[in-house]
PDB file of N, CA and C in Angstrom:
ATOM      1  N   UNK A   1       0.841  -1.185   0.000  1.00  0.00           N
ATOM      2  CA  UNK A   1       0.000   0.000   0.000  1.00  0.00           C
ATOM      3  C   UNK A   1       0.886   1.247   0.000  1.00  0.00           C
ATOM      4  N   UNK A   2       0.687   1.879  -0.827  1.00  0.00           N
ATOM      5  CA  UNK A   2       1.429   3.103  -1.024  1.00  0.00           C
ATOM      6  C   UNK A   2       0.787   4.131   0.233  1.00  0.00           C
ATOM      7  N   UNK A   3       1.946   5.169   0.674  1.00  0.00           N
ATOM      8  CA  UNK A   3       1.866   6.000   2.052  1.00  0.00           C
ATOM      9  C   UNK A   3       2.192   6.945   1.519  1.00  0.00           C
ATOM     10  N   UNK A   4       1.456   8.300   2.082  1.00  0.00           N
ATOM     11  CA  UNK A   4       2.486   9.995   1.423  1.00  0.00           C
ATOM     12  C   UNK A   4       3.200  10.128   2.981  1.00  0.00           C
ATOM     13  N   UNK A   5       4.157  10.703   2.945  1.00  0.00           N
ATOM     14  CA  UNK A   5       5.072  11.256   4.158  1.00  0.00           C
ATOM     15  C   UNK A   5       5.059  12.331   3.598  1.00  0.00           C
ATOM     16  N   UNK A   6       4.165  13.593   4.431  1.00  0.00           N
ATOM     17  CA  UNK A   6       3.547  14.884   4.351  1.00  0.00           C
ATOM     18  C   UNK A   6       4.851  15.932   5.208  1.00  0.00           C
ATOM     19  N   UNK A   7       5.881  16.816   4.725  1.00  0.00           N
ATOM     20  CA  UNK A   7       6.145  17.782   5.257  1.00  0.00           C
ATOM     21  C   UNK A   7       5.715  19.031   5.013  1.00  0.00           C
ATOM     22  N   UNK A   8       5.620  19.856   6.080  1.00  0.00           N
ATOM     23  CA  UNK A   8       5.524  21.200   5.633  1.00  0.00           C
ATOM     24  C   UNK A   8       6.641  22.043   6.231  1.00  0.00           C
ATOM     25  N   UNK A   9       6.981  23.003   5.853  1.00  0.00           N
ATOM     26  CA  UNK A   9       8.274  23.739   6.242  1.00  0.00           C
ATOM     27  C   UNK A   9       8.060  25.354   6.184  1.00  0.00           C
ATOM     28  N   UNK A  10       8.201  26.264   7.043  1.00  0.00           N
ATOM     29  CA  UNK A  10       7.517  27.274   7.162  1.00  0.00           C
ATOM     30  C   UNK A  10       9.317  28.041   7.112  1.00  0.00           C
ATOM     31  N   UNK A  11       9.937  28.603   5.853  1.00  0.00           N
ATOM     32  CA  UNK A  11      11.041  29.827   5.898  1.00  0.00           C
ATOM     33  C   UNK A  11      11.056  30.826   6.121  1.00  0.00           C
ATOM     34  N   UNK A  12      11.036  31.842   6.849  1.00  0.00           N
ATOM     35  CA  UNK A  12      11.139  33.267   6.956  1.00  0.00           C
ATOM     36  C   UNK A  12      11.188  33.824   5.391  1.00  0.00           C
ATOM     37  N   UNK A  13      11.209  35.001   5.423  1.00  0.00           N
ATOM     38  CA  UNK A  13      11.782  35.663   3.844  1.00  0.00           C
ATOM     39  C   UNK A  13      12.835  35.841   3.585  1.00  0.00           C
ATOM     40  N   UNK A  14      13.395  35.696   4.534  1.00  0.00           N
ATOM     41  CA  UNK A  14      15.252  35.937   4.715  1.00  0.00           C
ATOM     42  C   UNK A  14      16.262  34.670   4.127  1.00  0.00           C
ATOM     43  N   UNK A  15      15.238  33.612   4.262  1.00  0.00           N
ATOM     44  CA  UNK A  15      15.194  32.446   3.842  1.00  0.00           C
ATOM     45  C   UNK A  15      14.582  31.583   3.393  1.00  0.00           C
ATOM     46  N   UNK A  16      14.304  31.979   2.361  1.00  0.00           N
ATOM     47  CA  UNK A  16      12.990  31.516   1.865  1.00  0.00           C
ATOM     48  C   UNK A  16      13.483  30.395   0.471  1.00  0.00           C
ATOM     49  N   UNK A  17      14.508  31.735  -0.010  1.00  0.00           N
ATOM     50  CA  UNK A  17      14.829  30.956  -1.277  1.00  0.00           C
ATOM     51  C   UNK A  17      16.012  30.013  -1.079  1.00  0.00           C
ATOM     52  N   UNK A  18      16.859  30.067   0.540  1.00  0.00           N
ATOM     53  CA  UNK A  18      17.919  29.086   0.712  1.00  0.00           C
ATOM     54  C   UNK A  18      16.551  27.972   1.266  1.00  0.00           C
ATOM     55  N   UNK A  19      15.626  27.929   1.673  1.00  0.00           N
ATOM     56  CA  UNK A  19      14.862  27.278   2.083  1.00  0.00           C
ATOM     57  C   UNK A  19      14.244  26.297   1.133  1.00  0.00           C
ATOM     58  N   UNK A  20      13.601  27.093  -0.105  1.00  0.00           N
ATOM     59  CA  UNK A  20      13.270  26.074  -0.934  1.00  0.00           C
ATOM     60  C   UNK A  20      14.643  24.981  -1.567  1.00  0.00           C
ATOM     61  N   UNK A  21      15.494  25.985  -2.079  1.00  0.00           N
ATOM     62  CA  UNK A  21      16.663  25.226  -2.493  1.00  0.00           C
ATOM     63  C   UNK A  21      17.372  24.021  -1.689  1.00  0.00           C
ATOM     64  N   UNK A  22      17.221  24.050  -0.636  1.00  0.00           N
ATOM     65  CA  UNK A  22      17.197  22.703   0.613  1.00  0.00           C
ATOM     66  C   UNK A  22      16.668  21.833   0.438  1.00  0.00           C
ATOM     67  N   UNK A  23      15.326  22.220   0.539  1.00  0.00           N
ATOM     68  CA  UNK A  23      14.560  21.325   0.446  1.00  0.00           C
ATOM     69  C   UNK A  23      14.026  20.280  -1.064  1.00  0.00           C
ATOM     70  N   UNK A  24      14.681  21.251  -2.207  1.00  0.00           N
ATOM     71  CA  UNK A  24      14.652  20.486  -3.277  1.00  0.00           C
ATOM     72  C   UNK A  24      16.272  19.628  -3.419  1.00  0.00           C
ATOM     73  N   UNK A  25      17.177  19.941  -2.362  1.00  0.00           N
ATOM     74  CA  UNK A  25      18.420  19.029  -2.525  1.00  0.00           C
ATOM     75  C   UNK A  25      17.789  17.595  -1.825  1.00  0.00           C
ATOM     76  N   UNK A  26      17.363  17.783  -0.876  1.00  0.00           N
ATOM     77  CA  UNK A  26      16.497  16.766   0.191  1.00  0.00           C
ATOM     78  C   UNK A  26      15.801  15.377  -0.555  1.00  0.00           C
ATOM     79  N   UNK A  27      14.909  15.981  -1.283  1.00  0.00           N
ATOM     80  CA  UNK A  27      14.065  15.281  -2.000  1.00  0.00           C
ATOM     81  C   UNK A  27      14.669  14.568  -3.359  1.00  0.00           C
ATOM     82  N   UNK A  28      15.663  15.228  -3.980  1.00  0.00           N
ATOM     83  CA  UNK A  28      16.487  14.992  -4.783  1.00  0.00           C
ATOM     84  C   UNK A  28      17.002  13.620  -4.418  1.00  0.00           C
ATOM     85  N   UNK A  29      18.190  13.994  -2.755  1.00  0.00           N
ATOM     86  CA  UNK A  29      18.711  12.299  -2.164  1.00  0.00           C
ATOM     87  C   UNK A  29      17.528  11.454  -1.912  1.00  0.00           C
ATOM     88  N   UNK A  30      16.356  11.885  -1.813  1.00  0.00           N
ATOM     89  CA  UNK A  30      15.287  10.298  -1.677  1.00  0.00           C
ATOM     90  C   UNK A  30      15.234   9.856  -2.396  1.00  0.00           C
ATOM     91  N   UNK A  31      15.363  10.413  -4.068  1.00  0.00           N
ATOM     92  CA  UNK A  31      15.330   9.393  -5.553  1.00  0.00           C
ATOM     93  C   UNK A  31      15.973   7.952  -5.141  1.00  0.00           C
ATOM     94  N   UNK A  32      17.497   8.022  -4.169  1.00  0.00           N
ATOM     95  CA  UNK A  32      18.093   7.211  -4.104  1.00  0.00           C
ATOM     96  C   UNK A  32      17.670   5.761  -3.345  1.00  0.00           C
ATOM     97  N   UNK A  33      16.938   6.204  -2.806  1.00  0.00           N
ATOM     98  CA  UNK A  33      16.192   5.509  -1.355  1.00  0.00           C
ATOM     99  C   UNK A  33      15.242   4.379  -1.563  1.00  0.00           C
ATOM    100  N   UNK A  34      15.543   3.111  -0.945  1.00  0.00           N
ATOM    101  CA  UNK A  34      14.387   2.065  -1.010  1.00  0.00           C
ATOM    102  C   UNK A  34      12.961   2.670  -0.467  1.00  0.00           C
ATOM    103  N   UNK A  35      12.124   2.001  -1.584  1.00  0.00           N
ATOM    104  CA  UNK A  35      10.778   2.684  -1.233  1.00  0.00           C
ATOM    105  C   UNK A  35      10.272   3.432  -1.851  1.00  0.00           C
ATOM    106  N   UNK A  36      10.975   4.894  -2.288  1.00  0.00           N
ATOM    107  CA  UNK A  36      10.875   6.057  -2.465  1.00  0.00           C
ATOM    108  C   UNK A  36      10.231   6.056  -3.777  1.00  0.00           C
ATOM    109  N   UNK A  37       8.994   6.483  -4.356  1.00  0.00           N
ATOM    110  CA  UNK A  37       7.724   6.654  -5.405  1.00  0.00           C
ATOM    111  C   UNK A  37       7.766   7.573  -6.420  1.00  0.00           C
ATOM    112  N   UNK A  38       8.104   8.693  -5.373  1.00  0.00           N
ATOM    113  CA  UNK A  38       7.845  10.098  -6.426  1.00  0.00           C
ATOM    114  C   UNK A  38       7.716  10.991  -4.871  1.00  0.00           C
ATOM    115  N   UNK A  39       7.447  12.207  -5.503  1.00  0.00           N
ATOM    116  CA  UNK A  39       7.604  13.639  -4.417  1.00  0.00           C
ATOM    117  C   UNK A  39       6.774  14.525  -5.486  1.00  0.00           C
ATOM    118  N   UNK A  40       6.367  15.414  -4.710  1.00  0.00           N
ATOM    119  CA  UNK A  40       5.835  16.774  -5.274  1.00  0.00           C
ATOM    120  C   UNK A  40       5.649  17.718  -4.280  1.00  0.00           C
ATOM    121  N   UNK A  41       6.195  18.964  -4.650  1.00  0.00           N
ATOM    122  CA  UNK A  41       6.586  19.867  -4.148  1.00  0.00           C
ATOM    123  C   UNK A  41       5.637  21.112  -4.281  1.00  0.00           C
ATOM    124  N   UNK A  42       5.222  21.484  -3.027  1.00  0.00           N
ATOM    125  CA  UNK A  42       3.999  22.365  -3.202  1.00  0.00           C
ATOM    126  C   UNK A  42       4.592  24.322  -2.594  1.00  0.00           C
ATOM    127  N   UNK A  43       4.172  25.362  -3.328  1.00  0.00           N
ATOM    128  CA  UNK A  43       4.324  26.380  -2.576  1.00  0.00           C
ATOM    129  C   UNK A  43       3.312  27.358  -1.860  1.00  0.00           C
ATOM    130  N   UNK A  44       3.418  27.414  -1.194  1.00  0.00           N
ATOM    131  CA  UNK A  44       2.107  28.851  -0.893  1.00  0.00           C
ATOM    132  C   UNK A  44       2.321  30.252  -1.169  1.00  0.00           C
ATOM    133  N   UNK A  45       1.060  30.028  -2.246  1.00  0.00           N
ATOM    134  CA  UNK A  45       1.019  31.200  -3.435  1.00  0.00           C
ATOM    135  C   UNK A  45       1.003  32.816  -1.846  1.00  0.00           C
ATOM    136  N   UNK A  46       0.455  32.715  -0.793  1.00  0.00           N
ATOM    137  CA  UNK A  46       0.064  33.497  -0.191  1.00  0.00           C
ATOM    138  C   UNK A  46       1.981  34.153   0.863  1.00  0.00           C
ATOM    139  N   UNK A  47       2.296  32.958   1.026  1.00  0.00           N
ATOM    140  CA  UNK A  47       3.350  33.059   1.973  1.00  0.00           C
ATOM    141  C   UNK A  47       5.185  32.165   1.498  1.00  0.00           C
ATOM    142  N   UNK A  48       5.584  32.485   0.231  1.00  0.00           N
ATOM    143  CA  UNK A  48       6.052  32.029  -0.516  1.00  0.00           C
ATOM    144  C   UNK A  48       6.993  30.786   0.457  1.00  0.00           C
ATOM    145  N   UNK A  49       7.304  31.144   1.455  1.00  0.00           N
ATOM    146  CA  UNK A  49       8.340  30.520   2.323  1.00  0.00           C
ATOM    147  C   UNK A  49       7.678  29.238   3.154  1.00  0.00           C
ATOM    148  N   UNK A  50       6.278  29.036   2.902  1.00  0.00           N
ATOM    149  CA  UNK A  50       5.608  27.897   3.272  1.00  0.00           C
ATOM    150  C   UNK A  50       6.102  27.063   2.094  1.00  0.00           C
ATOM    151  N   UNK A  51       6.557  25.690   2.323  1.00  0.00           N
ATOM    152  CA  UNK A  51       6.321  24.602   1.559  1.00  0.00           C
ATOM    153  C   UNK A  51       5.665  23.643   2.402  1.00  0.00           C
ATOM    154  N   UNK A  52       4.964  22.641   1.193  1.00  0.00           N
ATOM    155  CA  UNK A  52       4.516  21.474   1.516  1.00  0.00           C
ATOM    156  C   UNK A  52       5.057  20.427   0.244  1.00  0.00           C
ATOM    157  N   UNK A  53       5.716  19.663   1.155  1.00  0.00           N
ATOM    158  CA  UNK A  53       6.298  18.250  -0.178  1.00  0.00           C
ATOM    159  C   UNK A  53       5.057  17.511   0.380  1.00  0.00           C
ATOM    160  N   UNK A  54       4.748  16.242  -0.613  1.00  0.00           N
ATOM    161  CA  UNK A  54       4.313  15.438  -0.196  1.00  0.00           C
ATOM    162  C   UNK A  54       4.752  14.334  -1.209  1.00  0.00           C
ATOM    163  N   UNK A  55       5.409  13.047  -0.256  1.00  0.00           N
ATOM    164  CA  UNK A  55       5.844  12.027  -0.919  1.00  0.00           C
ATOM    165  C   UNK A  55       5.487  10.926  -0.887  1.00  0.00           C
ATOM    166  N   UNK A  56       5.813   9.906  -1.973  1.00  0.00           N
ATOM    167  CA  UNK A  56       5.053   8.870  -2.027  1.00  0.00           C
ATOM    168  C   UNK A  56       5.875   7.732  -1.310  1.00  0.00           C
ATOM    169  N   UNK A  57       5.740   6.437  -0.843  1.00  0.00           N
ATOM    170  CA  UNK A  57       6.322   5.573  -0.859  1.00  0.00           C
ATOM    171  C   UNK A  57       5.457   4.336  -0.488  1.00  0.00           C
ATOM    172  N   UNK A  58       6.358   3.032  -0.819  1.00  0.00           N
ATOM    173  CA  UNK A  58       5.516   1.568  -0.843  1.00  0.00           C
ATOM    174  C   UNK A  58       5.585   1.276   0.798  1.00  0.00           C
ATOM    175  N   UNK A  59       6.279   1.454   1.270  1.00  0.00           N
ATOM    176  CA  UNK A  59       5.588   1.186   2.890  1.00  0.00           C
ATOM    177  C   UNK A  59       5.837   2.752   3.898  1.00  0.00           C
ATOM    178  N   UNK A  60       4.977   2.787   4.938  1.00  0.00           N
ATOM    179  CA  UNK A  60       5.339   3.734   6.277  1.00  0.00           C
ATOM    180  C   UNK A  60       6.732   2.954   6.677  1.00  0.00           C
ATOM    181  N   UNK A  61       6.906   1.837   7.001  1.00  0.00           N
ATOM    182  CA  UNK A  61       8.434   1.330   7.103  1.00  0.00           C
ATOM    183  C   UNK A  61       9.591   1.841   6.597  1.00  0.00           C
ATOM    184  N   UNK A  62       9.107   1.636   5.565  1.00  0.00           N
ATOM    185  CA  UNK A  62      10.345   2.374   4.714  1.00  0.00           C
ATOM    186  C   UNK A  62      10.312   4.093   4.715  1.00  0.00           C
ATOM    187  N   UNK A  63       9.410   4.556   4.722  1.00  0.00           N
ATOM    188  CA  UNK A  63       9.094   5.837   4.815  1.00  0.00           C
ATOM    189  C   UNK A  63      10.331   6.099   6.379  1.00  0.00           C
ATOM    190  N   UNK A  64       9.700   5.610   7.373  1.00  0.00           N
ATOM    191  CA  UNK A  64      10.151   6.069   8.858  1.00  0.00           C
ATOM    192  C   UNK A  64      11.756   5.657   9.011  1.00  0.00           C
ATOM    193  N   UNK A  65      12.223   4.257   7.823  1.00  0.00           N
ATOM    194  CA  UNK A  65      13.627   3.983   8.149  1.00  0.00           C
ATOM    195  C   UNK A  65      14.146   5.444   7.559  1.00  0.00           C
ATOM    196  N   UNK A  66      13.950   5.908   6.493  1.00  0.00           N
ATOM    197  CA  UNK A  66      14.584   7.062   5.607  1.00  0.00           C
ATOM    198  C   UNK A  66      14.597   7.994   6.723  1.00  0.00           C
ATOM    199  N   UNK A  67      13.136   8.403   7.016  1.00  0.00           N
ATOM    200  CA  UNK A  67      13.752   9.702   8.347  1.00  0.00           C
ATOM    201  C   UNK A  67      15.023   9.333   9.023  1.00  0.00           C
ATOM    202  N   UNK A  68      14.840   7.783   9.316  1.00  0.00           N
ATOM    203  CA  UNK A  68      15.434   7.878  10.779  1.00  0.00           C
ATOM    204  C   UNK A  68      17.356   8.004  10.309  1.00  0.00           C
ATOM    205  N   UNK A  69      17.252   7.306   9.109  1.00  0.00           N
ATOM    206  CA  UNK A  69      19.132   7.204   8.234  1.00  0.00           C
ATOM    207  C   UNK A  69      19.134   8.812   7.951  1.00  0.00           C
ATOM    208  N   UNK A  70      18.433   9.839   7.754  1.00  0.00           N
ATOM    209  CA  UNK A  70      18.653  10.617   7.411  1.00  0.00           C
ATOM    210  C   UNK A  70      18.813  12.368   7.997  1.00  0.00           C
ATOM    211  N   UNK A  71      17.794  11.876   8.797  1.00  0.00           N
ATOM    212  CA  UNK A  71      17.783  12.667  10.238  1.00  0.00           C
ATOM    213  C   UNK A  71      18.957  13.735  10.553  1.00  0.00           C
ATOM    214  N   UNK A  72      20.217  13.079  10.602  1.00  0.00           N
ATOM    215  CA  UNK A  72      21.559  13.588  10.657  1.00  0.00           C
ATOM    216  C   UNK A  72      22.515  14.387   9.564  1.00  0.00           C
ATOM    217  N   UNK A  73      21.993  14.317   8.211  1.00  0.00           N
ATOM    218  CA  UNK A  73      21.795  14.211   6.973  1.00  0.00           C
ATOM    219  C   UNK A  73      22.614  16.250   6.770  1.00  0.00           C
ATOM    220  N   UNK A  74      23.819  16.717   6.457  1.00  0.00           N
ATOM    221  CA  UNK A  74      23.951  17.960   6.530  1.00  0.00           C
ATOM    222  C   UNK A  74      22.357  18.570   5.700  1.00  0.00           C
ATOM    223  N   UNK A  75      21.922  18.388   4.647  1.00  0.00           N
ATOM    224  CA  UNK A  75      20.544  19.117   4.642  1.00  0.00           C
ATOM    225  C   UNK A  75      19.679  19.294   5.454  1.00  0.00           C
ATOM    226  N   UNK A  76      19.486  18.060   6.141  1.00  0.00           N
ATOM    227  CA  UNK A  76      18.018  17.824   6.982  1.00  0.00           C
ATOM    228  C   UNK A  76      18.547  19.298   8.140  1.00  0.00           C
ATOM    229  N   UNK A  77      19.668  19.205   8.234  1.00  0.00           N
ATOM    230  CA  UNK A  77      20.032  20.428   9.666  1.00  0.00           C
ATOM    231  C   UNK A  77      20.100  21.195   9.005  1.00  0.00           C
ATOM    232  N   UNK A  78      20.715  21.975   7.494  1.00  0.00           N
ATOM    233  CA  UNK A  78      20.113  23.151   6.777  1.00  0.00           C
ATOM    234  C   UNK A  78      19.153  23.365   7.272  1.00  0.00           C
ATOM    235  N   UNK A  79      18.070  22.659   6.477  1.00  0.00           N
ATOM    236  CA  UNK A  79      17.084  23.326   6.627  1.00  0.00           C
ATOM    237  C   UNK A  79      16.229  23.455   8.253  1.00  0.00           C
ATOM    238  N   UNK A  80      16.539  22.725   8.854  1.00  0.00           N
ATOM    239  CA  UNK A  80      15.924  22.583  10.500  1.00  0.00           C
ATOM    240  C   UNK A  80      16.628  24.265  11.017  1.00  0.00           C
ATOM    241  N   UNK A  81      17.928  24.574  10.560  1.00  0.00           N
ATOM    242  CA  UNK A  81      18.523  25.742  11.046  1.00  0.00           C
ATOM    243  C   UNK A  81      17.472  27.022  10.103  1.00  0.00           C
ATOM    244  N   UNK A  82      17.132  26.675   9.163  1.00  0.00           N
ATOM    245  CA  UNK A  82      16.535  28.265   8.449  1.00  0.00           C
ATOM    246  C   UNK A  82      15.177  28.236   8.757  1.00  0.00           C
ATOM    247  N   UNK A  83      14.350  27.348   9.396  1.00  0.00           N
ATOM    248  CA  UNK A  83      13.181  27.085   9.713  1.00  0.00           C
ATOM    249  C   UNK A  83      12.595  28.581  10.437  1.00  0.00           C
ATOM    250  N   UNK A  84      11.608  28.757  10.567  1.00  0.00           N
ATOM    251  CA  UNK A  84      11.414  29.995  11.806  1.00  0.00           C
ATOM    252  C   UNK A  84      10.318  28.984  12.708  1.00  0.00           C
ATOM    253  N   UNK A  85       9.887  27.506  12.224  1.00  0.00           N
ATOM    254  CA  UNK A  85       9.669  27.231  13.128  1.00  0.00           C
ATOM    255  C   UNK A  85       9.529  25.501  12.649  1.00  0.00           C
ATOM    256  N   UNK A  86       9.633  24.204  13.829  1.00  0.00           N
ATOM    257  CA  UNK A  86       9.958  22.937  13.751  1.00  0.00           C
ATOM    258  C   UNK A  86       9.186  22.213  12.758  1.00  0.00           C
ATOM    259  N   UNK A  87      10.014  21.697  11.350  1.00  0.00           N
ATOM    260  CA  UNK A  87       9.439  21.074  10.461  1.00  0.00           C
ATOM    261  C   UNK A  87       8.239  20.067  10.798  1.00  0.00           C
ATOM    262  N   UNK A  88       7.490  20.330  10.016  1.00  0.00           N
ATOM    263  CA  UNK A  88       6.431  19.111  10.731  1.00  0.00           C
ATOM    264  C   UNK A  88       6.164  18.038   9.531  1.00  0.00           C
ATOM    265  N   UNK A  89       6.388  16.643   9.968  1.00  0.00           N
ATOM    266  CA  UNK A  89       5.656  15.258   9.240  1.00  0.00           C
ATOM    267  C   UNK A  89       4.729  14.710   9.233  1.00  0.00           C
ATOM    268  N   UNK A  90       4.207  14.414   8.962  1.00  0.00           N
ATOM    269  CA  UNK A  90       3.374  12.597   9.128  1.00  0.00           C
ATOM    270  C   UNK A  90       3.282  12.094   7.463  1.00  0.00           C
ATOM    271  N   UNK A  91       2.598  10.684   8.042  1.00  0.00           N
ATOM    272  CA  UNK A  91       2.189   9.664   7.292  1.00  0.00           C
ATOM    273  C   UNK A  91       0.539   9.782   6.653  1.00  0.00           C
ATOM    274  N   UNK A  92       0.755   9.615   5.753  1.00  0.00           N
ATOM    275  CA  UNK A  92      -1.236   9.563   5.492  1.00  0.00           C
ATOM    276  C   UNK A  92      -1.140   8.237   4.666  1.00  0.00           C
ATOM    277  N   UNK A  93      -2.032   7.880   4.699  1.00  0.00           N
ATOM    278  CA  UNK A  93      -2.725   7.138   2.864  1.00  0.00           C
ATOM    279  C   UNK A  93      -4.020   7.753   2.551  1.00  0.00           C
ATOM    280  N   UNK A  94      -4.176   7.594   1.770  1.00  0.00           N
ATOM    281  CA  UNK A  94      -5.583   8.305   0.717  1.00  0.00           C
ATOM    282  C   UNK A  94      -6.842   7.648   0.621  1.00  0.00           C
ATOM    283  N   UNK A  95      -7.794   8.438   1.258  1.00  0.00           N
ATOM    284  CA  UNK A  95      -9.033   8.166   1.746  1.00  0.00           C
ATOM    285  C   UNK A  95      -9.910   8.085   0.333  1.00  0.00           C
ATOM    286  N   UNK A  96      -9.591   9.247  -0.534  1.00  0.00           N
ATOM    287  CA  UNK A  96     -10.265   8.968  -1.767  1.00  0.00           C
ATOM    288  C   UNK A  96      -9.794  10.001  -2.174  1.00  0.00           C
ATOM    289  N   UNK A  97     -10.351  10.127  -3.986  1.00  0.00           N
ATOM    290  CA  UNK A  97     -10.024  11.041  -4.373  1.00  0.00           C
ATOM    291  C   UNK A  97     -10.873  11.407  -5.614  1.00  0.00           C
ATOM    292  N   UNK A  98     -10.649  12.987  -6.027  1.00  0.00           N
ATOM    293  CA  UNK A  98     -12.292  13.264  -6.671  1.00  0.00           C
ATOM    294  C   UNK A  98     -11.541  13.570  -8.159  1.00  0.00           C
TER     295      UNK A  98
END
C-alpha cells in the first residue's frame, strides 16, 4: 500500500529561497532511497516561504527507516537551522479522491 510522508516547512523571507533550495536538494537524495515513489513539491502562493512536499512511498516502514538514516543528513540540519519554526511530518494514505 502506497503511504504519502507529508512535510511542511515554514522559511522566513530571509530564507525563503535558501529554504526552498534545501529542500529540493532533500528530496532529490530520496530518488536514491528504497521505497521512495515520487515527491511533489507544493508552494504557498500566499506566503512564498511555506512549503509542503508530499511524498510517495511503498511502505510507512520504509518511509520512517529514511527519516530515521537521514535525520543527521547535513541538509536535513540546513534546513531545521533556516526554519522559523519545527518542520512538521506525518504519514497519510488516501481516503479517496475526486
Amino acid at each position: 500500500m502506497t503511504v504519502y510522508s507529508i512535510w511542511e516547512s515554514y522559511f522566513p523571507p530571509e530564507s525563503r529561497v535558501e529554504g526552498r533550495d534545501v529542500t529540493e536538494r532533500i528530496w532529490e537524495d530520496m530518488t536514491d532511497c528504497d521505497g521512495y515513489l515520487g515527491h511533489e513539491l507544493f508552494g504557498d502562493v500566499d506566503n512564498p516561504g511555506h512549503l509542503l512536499v508530499v511524498s510517495h512511498w511503498d511502505t510507512k516502514e520504509r518511509a520512517d527507516q529514511v527519516l530515521a538514516d537521514y535525520k543527521d543528513h547535513p541538509n536535513a540540519a540546513e534546513a531545521n537551522r533556516l526554519v522559523e519554526k519545527p518542520r512538521r511530518r506525518f504519514v497519510a494514505e488516501k481516503l479517496s479522491s475526486g
